[in-house]
Protein backbone atom coordinates (compact mmCIF):
# COMPACT_ATOMS: atom_id res chain seq x y z
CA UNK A 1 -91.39 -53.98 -143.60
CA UNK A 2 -89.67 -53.23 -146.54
CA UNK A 3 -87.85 -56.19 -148.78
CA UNK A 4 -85.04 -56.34 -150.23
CA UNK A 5 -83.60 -58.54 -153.17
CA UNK A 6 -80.26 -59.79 -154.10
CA UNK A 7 -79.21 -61.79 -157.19
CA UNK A 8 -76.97 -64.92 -156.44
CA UNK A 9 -75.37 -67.14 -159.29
CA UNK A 10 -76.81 -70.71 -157.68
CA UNK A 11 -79.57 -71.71 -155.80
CA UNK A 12 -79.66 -70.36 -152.36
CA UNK A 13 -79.60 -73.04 -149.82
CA UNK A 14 -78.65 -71.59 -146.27
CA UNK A 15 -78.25 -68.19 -144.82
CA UNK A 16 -77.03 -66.79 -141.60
CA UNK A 17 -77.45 -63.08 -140.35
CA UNK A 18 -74.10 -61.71 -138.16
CA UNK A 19 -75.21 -61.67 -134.44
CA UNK A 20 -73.07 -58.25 -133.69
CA UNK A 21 -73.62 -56.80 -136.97
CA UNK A 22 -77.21 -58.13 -138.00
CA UNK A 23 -76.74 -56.18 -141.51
CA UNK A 24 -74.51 -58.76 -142.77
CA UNK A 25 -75.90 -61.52 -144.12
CA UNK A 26 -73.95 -64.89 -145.33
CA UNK A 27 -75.43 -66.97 -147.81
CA UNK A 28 -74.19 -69.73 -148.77
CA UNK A 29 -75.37 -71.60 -152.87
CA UNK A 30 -74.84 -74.47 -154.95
CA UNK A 31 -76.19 -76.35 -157.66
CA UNK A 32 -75.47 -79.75 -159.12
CA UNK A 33 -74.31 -79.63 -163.12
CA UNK A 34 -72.58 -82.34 -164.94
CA UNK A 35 -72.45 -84.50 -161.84
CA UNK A 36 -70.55 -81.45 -159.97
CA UNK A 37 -71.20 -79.25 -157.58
CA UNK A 38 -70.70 -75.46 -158.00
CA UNK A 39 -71.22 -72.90 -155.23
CA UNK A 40 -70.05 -69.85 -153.23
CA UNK A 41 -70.35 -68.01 -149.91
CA UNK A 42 -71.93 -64.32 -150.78
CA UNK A 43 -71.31 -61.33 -147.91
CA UNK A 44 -74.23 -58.75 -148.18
CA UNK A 45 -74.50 -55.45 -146.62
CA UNK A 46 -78.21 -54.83 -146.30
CA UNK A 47 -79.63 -51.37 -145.59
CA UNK A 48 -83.41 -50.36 -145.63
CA UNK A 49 -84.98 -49.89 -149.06
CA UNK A 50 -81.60 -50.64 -151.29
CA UNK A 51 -80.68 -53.60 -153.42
CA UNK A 52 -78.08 -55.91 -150.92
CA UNK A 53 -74.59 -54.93 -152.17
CA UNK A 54 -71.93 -57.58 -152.25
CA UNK A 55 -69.20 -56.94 -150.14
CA UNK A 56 -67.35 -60.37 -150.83
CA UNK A 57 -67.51 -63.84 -151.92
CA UNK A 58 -65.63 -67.19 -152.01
CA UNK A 59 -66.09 -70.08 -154.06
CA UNK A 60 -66.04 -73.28 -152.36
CA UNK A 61 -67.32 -75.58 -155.05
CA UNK A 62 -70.76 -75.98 -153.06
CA UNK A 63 -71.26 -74.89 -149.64
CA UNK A 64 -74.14 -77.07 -147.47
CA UNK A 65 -74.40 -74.91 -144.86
CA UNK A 66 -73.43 -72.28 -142.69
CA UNK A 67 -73.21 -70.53 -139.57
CA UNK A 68 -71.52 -67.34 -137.68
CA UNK A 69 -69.04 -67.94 -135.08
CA UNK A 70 -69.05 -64.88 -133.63
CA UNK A 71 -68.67 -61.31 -134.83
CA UNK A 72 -66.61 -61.39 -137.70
CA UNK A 73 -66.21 -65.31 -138.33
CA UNK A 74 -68.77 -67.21 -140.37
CA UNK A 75 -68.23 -71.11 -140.89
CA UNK A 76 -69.54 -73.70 -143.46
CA UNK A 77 -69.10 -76.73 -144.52
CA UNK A 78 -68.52 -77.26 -147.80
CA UNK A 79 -69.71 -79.86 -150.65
CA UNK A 80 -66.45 -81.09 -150.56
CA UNK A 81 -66.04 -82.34 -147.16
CA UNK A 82 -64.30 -79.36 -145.09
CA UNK A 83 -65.04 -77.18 -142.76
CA UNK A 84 -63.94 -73.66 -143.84
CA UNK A 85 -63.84 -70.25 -141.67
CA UNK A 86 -64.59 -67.48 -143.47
CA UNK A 87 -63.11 -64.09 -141.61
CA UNK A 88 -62.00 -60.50 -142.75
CA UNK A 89 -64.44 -59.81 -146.15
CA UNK A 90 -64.23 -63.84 -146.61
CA UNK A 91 -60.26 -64.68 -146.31
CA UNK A 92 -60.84 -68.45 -146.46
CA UNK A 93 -58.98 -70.32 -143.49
CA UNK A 94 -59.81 -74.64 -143.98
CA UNK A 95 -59.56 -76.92 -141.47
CA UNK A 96 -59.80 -79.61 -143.48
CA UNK A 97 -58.96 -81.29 -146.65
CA UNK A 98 -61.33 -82.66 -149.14
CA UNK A 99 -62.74 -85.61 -147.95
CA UNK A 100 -65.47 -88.47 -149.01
CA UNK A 101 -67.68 -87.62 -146.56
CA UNK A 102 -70.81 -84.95 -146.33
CA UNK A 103 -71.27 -82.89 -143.32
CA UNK A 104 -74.79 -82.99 -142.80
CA UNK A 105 -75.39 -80.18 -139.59
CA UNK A 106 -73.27 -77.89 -138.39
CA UNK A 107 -73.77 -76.02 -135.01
CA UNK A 108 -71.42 -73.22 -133.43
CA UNK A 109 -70.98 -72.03 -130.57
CA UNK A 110 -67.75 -69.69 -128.49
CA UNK A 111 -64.75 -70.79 -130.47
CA UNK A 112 -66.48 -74.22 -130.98
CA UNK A 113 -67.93 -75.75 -134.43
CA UNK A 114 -69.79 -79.12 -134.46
CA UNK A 115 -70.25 -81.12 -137.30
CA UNK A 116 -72.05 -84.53 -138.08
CA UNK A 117 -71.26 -86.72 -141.44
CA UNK A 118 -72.75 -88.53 -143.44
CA UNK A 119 -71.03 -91.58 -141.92
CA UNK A 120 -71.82 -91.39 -138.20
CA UNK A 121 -69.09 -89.12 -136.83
CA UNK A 122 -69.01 -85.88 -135.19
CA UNK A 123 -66.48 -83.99 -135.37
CA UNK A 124 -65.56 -81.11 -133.50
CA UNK A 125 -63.45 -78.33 -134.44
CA UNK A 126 -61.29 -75.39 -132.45
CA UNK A 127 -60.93 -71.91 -133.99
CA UNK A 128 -58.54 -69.43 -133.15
CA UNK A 129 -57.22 -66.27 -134.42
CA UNK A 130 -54.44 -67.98 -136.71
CA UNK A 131 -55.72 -71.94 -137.15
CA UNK A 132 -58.62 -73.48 -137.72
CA UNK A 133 -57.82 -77.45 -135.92
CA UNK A 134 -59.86 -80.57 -135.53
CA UNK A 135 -59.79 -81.30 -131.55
CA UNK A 136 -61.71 -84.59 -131.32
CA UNK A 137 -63.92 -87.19 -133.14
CA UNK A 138 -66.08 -89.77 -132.36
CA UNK A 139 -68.85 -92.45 -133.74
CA UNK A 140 -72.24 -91.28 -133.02
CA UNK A 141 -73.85 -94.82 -134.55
């Protein structure tokens, strides 16, 4: 097994590897400074025995977590309370405005992304090709 190593600007908090192409790899980083959260999702091509180029990134102001959709759409939820589909070298599509609340897990499956907050809801979200739509929400508490 050979490792490889990749520089990001923040802390890296989660990653996800591409289930039809397993040599991309999304990570997603924050930290906290000043009160504020900074972050990014990273895209890395990984290849044996080379340093992980970076094919793309977005800033999102602090990403908690993240997941792949399917083959060529990776989700997250970001620091700022949205859900945001990342999709063609990281065009970012939201679902979401900013919010007060803190997604706190995020699961996908199909065209399907679930999310719990930090209040008690879930929240699930429908993804197609052009819009990224919030299809139902309830109390989980």
């Amino acid at each position: 097994m050979t490792a490889v190593k990749a520089q990001t600007p923040h802390h890296a908090c989660s990653l996800a590897w591409c289930p039809e192409q397993p040599e991309l790899l999304a990570v997603a980083n924050y930290e906290m400074r000043d009160e504020k959260r900074y972050g990014s999702v990273l895209l890395y091509r990984i290849h044996k025995e080379e340093i992980c180029p970076l094919i793309a990134s977005a800033d999102l102001g602090g990403v908690y977590d993240l997941t792949w959709l399917n083959d060529s759409l990776c989700v997250c939820v970001t620091a700022k309370g949205q859900v945001v589909a990342l999709a063609d070298e990281l065009v970012i599509k939201t679902a979401s405005e900013a919010t007060n609340e803190i997604y706190t897990c995020l699961h996908s499956c199909s065209h399907d992304t679930v999310v719990s907050t930090d209040h008690g809801k879930i929240r699930r979200f429908q993804f197609d090709d052009a819009s990224i739509r919030q299809s139902s929400s309830w109390l989980a508490h």
